[in-house]
Protein backbone atom coordinates (compact mmCIF):
# COMPACT_ATOMS: atom_id res chain seq x y z
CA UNK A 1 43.93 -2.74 38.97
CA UNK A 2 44.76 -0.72 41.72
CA UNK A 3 42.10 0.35 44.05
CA UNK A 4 41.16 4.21 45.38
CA UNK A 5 42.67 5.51 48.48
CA UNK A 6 40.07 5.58 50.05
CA UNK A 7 38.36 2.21 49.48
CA UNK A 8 36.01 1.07 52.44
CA UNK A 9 36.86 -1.72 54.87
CA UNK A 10 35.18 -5.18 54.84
CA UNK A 11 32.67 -5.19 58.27
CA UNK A 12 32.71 -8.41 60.09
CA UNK A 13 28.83 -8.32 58.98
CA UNK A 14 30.20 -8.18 55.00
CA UNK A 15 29.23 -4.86 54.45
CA UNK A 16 31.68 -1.95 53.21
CA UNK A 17 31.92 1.15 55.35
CA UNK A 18 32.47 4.25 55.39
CA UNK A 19 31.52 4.80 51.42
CA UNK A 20 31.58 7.05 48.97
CA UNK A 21 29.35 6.09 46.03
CA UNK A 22 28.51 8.29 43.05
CA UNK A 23 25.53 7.65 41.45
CA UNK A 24 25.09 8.09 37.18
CA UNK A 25 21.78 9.39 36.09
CA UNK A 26 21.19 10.64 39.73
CA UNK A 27 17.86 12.67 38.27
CA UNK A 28 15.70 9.96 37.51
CA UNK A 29 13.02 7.57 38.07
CA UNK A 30 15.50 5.06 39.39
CA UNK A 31 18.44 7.14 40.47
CA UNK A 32 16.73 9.98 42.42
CA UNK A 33 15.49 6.91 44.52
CA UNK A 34 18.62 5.34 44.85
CA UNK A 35 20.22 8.61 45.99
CA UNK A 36 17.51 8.51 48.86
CA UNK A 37 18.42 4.60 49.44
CA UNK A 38 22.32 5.65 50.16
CA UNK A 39 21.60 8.94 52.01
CA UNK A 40 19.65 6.88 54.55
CA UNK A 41 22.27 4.22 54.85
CA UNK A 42 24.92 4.78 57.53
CA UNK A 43 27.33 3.01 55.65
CA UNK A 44 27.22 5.86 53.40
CA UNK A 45 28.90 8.84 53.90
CA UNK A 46 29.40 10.63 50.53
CA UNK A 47 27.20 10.83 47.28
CA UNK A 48 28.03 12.37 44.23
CA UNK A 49 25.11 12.73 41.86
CA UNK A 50 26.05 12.79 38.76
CA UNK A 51 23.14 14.50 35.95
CA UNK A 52 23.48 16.49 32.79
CA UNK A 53 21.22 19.54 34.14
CA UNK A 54 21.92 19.75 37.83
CA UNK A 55 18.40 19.46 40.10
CA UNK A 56 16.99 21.64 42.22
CA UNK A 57 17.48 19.29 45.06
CA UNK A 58 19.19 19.20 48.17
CA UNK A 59 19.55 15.31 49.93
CA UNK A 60 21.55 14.63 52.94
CA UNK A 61 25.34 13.37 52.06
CA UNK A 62 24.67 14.41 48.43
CA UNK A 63 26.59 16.75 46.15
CA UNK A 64 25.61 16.96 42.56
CA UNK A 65 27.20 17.62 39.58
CA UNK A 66 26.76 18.31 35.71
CA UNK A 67 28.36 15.64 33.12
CA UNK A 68 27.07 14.73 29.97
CA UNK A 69 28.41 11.01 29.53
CA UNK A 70 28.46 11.20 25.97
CA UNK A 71 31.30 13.33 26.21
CA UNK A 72 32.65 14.84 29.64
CA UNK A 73 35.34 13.27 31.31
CA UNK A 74 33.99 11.50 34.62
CA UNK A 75 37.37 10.25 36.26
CA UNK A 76 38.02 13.43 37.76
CA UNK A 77 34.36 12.54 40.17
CA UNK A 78 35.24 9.01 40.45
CA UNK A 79 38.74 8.96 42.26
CA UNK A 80 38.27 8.73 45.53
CA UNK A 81 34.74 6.55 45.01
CA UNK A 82 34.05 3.25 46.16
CA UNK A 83 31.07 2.18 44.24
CA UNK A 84 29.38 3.65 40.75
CA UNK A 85 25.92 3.40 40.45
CA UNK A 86 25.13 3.25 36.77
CA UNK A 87 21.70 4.32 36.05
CA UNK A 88 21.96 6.96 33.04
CA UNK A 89 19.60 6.05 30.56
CA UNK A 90 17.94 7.33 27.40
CA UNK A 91 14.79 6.12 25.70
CA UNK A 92 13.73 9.02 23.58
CA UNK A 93 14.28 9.78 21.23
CA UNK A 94 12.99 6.63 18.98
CA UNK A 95 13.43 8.59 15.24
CA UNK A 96 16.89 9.17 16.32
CA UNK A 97 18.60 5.73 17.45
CA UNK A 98 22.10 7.16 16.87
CA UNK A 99 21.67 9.93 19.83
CA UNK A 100 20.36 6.79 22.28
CA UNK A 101 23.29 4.87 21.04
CA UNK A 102 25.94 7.37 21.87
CA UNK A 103 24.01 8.11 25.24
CA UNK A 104 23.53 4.38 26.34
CA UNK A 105 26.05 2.47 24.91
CA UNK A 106 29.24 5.36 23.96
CA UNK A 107 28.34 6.77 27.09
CA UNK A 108 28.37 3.32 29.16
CA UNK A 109 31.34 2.98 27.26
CA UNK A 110 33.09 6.46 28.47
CA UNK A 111 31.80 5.37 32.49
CA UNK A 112 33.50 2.01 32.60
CA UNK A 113 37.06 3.46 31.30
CA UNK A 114 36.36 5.82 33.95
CA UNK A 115 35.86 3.52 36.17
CA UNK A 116 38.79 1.79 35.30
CA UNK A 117 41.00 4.83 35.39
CA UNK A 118 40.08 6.41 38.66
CA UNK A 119 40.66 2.87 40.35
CA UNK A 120 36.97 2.26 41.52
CA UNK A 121 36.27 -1.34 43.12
CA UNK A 122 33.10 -1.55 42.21
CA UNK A 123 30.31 -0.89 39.48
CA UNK A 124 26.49 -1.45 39.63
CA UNK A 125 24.67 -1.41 36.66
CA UNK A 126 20.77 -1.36 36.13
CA UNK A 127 20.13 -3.17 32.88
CA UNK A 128 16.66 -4.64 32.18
CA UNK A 129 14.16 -7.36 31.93
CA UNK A 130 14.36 -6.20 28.22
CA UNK A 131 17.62 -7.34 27.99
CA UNK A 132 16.44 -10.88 28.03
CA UNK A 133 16.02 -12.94 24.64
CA UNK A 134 12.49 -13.99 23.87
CA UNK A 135 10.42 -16.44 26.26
CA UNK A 136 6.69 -15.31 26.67
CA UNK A 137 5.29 -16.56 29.67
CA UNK A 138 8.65 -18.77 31.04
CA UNK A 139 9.60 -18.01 34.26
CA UNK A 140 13.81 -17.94 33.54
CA UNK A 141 16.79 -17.01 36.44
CA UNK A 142 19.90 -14.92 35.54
CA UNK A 143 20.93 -17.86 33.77
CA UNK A 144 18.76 -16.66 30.30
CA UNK A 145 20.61 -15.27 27.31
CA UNK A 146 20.44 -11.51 27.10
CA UNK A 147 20.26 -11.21 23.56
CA UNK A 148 17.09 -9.11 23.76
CA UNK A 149 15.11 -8.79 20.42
CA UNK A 150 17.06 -6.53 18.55
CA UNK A 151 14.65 -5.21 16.05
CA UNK A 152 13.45 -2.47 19.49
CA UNK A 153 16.27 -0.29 19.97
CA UNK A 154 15.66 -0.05 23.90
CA UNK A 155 16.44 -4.00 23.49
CA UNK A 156 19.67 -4.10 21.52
CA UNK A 157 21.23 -1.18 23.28
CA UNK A 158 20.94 -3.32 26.78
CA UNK A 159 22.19 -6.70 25.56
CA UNK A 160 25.36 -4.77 23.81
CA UNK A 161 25.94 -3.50 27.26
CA UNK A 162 25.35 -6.63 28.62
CA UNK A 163 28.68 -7.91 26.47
CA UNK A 164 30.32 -4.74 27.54
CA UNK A 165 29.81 -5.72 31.13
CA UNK A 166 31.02 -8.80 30.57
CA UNK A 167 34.24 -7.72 28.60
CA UNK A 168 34.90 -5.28 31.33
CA UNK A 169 34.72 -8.08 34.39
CA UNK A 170 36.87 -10.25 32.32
CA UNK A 171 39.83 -7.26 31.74
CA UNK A 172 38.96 -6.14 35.37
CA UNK A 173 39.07 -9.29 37.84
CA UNK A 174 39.65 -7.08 40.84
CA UNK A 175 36.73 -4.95 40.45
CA UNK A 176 33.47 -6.26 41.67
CA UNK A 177 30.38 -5.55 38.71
CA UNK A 178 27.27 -6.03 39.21
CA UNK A 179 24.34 -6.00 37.13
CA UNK A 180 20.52 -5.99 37.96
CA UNK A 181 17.78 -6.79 35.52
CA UNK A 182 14.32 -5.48 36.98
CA UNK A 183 11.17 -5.18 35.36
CA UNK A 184 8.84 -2.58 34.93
CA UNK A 185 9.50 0.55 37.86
CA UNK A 186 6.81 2.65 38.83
CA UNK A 187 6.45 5.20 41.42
CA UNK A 188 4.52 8.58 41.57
CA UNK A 189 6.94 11.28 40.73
CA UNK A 190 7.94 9.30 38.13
CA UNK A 191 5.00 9.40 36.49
CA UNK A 192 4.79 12.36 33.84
CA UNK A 193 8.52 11.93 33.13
CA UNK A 194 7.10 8.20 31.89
CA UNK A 195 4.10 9.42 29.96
CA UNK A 196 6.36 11.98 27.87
CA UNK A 197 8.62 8.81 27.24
CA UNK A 198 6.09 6.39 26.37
CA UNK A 199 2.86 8.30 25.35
CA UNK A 200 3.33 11.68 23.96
CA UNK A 201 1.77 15.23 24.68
CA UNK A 202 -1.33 13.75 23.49
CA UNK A 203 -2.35 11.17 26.26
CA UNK A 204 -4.90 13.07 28.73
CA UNK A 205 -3.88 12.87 32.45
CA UNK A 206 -7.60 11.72 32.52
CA UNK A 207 -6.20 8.63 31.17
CA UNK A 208 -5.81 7.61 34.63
CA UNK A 209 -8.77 7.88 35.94
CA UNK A 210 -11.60 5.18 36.03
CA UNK A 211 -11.89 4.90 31.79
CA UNK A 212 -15.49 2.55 30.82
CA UNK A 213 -13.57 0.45 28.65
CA UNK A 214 -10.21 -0.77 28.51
CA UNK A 215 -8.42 -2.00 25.29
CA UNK A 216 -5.65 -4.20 26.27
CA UNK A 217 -3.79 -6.51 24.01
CA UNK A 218 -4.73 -10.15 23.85
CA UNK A 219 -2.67 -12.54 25.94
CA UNK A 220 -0.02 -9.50 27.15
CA UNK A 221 1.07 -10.38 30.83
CA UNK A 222 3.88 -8.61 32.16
CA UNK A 223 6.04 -7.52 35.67
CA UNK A 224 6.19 -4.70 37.53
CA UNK A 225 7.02 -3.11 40.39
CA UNK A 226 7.82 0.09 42.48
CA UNK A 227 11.04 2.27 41.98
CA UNK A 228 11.89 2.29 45.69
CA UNK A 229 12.19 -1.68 45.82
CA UNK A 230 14.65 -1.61 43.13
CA UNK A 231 16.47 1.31 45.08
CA UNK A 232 16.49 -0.81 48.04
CA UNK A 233 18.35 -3.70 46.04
CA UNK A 234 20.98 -1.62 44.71
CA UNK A 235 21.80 -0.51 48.19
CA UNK A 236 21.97 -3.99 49.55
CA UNK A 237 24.71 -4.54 46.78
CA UNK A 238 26.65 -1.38 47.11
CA UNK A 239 27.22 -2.09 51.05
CA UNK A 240 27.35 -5.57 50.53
CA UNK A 241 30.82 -6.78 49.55
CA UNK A 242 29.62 -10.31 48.58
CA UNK A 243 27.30 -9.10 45.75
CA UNK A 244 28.64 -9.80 42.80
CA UNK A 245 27.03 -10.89 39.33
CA UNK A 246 23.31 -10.72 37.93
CA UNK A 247 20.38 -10.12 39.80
CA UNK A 248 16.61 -10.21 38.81
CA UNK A 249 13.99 -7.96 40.52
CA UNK A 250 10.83 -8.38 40.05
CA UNK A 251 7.20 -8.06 42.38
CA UNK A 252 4.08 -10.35 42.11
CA UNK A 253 1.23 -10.46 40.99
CA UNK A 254 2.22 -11.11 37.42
CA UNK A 255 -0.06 -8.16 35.74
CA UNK A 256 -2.38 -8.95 32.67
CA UNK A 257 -5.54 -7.14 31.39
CA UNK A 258 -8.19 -8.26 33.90
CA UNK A 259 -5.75 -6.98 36.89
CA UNK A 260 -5.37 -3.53 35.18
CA UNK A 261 -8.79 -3.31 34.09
CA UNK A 262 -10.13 -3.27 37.55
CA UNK A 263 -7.30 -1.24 39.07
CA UNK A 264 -8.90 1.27 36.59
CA UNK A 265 -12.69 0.69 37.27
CA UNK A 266 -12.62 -0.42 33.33
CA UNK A 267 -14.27 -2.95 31.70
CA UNK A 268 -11.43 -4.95 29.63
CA UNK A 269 -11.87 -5.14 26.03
CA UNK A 270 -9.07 -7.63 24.70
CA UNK A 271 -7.68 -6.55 21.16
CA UNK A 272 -5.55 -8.84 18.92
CA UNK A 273 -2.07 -8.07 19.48
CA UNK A 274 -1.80 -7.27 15.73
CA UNK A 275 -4.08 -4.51 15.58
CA UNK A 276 -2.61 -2.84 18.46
CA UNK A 277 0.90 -3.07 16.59
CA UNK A 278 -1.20 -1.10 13.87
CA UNK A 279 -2.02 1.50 15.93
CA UNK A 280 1.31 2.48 17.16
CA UNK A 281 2.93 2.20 14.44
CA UNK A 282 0.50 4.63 12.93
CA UNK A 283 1.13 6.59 15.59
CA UNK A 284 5.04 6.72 15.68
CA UNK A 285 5.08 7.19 12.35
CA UNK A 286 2.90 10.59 12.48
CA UNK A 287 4.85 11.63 15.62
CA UNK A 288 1.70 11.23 17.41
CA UNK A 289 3.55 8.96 19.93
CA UNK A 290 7.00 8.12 21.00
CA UNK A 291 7.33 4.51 21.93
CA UNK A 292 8.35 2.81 18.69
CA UNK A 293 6.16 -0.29 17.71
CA UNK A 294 9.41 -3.10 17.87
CA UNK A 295 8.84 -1.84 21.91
CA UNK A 296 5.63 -3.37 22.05
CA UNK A 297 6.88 -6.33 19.89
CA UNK A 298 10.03 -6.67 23.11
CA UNK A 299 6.77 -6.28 25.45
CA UNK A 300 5.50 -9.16 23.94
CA UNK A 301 8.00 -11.46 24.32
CA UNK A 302 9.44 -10.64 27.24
CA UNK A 303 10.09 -13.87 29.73
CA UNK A 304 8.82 -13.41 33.46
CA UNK A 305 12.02 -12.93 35.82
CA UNK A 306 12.80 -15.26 38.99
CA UNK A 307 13.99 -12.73 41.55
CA UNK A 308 15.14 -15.94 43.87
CA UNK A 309 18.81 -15.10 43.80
CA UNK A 310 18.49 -11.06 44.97
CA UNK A 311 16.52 -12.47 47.75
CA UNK A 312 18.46 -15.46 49.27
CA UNK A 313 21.97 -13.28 48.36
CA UNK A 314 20.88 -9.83 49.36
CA UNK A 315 18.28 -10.46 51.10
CA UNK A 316 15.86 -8.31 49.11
CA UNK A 317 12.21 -8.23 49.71
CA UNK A 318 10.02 -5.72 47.64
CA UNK A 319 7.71 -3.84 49.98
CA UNK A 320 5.26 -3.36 47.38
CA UNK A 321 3.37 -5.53 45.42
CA UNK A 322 3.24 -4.76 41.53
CA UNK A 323 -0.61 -3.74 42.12
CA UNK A 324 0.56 -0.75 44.60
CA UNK A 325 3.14 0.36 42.55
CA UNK A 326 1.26 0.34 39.46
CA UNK A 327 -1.53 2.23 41.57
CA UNK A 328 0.85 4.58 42.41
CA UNK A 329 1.63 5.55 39.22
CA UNK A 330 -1.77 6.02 37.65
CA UNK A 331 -2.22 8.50 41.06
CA UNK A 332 0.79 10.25 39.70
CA UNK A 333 -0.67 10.15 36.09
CA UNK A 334 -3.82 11.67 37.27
CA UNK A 335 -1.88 14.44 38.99
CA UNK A 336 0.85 15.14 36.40
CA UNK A 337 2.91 14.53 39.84
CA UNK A 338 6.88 15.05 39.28
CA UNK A 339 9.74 16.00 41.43
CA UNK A 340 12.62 19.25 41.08
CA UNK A 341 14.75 17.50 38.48
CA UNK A 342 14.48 18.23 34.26
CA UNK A 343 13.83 14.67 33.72
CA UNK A 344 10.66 14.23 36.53
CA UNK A 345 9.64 17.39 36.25
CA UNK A 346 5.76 17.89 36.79
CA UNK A 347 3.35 18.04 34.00
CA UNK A 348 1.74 20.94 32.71
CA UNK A 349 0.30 22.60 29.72
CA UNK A 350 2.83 24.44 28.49
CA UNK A 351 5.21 21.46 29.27
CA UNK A 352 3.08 19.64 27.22
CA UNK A 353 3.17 22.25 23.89
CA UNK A 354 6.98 22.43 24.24
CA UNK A 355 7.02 18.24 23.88
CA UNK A 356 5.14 18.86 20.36
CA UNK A 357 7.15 21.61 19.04
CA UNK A 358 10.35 20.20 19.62
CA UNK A 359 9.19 16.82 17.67
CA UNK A 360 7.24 13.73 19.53
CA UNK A 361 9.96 10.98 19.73
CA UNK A 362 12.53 13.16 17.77
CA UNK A 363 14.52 15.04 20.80
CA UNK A 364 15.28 13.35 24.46
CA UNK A 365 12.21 13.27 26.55
């Protein structure tokens, strides 16, 4: 495949430079931060954003633009690009899987034959830890099938991409693709774009605040960490010319009840996983919350990641531990913090009314 014009030139350090990247799903928790990532790099000289609803933003190098990938033509923004970032992603709504499908996997679809068209050397996609296949509590590399648990639509639409990815490197040699699987990202502005997704209207912001008792489900551990450490690691692989592949990202501690429950001032009431599936089920299926229950079944099963390779290849270190980042985000919660894009957009009242009359898991959050 031929390459853009104006493809960078390797560095005797390995890095590309001068770039152009553009950067898919440019609006959200993970790509507003890895806009700021690039802007600060000085191998980067050019961002296009891409968003559906453009932002009221303004970031240094950065031009955005409106595309719906479900349907616009991107090649037209790519030629001339040396790297997409691929971080467009829909998890709302859950009573609607065919408008998540079209987003997340037609639409990943429509961005790699753009890719392909405009001649771009290299793609970076952000899949998931929930792209993994089963294996509570095993600690598993990039080597772990990504077969997800395909009952929780979140799940199956990021192992079909997974096979997408891989059909795509195998037609495209030449072009460099790589994928990163992190787990959990947190960070304050992201915060009441996350409780709309997950929660509903109907989750208090007081819900952050020191609670006397926390219910937690029995045996649930899980990974986290903050938005700007994953940032950082797509970076490292856009300027880096060598990165090529899968890549886990992860922070320690491992989280579990106790750790949460005292990061809340909360005493930690465990619950058996089973009645907890009860209770959002119940609650999805009165559109009292959005997060369908086969999520919490993924939650469950979800293996811990190995981040060894990002940091021995990229030399990625996350600045945060999964404690700050999750601390972070409860600050956020508290504060219905956002940022000047439709999908982080602060949290108010009204907001909050406009969530239940257009249907709790039944439009895009």
């Amino acid at each position: 495949m031929g390459h853009s014009q104006n493809v960078s030139v390797v560095t005797a350090a390995g890095t590309l430079a001068p770039m152009r990247v553009a950067v898919i799903g440019a609006t959200g928790n993970l790509g507003t931060s890895v806009v700021d990532a690039l802007a600060a790099h000085d191998s980067v000289h050019d961002i296009v954003g891409v968003a559906r609803r453009l932002p009221d933003l303004t970031v240094p190098k950065t031009r955005f633009v409106a595309r719906d990938v479900r349907g616009d033509d991107l090649a037209p923004d790519l030629h001339g690009v040396d790297v997409v970032v691929h971080a467009a992603w829909f998890f709302q709504p859950t009573h609607r899987p065919l408008v998540t499908w079209q987003n997340n996997v037609g639409g990943t679809e429509r961005i790699l034959d753009a890719v392909a068209r405009a001649g771009v050397p290299a793609v970076v996609y952000v899949s998931s830890v929930g792209a993994y296949s089963p294996g509570p509590g095993r600690r598993v590399d990039e080597s772990w099938p990504t077969d997800s648990v395909p009952t929780a639509g979140y799940g199956r639409e990021k192992a079909y991409v997974e096979r997408m990815l891989d059909a795509f490197a195998a037609r495209h040699p030449d072009t460099r693709v790589v994928r990163f699987r992190p787990s959990f990202l947190f960070k304050e502005r992201a915060a009441s774009e996350q409780r709309r997704i997950f929660a509903g209207p109907f989750v208090p912001n007081a819900a952050a605040r020191a609670v006397p008792v926390l219910p937690y489900p029995e045996g649930l551990r899980f990974q986290a960490m903050h938005t700007d450490d994953a940032a950082d690691a797509c970076c490292r692989a856009v300027v880096s010319a060598s990165a090529e592949g899968a890549y886990n990202l992860a922070a320690e501690p491992v989280l579990d009840g106790e750790l949460l429950a005292e990061l809340l001032g909360a005493r930690l009431l465990e619950v058996p996983p089973g009645v907890v599936r009860f209770g959002l089920a119940s609650a999805w299926h009165l559109r009292l919350a959005p997060a369908e229950p086969a999520l919490f079944d993924l939650v469950r099963m979800l293996p811990l990641l190995d981040a060894t390779r990002a940091r021995v290849d990229l030399g990625w270190e996350p600045r945060r531990s999964s404690v700050e980042a999750v601390r972070e985000f409860l600050a956020g919660l508290a504060a219905g913090a956002g940022a000047a894009t439709a999908p982080l957009r602060a949290d108010s009242w009204p907001a909050r009314a406009r969530e239940l009359v257009a249907g709790v898991g039944t439009r895009p959050a």
